[in-house]
N, C-alpha and C. Protein backbone atom coordinates (compact mmCIF):
# COMPACT_ATOMS: atom_id res chain seq x y z
N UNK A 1 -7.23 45.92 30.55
CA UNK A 1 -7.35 47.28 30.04
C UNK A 1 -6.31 47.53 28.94
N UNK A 2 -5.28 47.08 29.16
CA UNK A 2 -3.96 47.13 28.28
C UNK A 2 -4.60 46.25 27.39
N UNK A 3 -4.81 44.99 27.15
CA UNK A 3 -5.46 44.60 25.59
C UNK A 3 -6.19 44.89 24.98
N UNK A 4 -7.42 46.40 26.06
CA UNK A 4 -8.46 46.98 24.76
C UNK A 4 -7.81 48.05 24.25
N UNK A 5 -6.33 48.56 24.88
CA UNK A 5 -6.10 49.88 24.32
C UNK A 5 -5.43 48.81 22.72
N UNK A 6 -4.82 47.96 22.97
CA UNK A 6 -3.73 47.92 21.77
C UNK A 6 -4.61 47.02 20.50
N UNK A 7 -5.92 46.69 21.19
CA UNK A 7 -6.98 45.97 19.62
C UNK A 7 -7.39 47.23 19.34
N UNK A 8 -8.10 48.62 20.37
CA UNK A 8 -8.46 49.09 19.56
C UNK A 8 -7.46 50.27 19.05
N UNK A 9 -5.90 50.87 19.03
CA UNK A 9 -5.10 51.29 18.43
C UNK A 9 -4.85 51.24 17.21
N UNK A 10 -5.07 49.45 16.24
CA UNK A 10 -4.64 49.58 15.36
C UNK A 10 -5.99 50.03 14.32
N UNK A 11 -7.15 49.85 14.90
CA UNK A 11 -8.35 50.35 14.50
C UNK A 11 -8.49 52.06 14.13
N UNK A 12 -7.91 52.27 14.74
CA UNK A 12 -8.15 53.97 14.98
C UNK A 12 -7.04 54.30 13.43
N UNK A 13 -6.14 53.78 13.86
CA UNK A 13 -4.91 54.21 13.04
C UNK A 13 -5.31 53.82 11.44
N UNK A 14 -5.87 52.78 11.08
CA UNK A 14 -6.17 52.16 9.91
C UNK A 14 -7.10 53.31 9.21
N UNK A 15 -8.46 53.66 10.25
CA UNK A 15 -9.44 54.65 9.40
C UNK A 15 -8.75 56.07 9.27
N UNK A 16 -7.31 56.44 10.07
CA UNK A 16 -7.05 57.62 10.40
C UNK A 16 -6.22 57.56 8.90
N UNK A 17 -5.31 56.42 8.94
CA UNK A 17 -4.39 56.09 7.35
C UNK A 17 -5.22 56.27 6.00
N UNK A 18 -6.35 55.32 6.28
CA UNK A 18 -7.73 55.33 4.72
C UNK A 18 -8.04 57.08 4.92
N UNK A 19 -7.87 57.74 5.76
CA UNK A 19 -8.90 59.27 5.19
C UNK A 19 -7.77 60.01 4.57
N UNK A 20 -6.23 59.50 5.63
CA UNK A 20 -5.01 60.33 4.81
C UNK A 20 -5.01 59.98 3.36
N UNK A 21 -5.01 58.73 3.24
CA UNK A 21 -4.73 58.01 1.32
C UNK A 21 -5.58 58.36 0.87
N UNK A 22 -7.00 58.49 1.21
CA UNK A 22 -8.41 58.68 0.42
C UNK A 22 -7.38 60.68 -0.38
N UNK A 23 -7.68 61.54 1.13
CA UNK A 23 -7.26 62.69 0.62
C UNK A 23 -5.67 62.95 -0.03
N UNK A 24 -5.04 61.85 0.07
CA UNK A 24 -4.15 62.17 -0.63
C UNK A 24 -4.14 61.73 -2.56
N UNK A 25 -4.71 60.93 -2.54
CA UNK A 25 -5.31 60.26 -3.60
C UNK A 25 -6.21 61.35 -4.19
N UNK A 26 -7.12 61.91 -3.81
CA UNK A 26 -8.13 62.83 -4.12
C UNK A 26 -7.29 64.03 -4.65
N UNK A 27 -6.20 64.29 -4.21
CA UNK A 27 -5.26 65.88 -4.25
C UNK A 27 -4.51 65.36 -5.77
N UNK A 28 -4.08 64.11 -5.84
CA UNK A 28 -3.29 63.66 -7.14
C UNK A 28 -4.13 63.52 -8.26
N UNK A 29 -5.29 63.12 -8.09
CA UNK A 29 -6.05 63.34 -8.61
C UNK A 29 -6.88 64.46 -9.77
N UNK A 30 -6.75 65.20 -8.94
CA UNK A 30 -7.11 66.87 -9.21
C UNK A 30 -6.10 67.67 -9.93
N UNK A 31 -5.03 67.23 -9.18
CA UNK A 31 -3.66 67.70 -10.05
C UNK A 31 -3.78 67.27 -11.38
N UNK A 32 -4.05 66.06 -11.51
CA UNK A 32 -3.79 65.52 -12.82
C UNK A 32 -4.82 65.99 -13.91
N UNK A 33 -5.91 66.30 -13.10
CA UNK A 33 -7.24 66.73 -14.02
C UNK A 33 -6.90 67.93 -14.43
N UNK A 34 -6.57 68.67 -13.54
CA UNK A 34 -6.25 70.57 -13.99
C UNK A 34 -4.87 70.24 -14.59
């Protein structure tokens, strides 16, 4: 049970990191356009 929590932890965290960078990327973005 302990080895499905910690394969699937770094899974979760990776798509949770890509939506932060996506929207943080997207906000610098915009800045730069306006």
């Amino acid at each position: 049970m302990n080895l499905t929590v910690e394969l699937a932890a770094p899974h979760r965290m990776k798509r949770i990191l890509s939506k932060t960078f996506t929207r943080f990327i997207s906000m610098i973005f915009r800045a730069n356009m306006g």
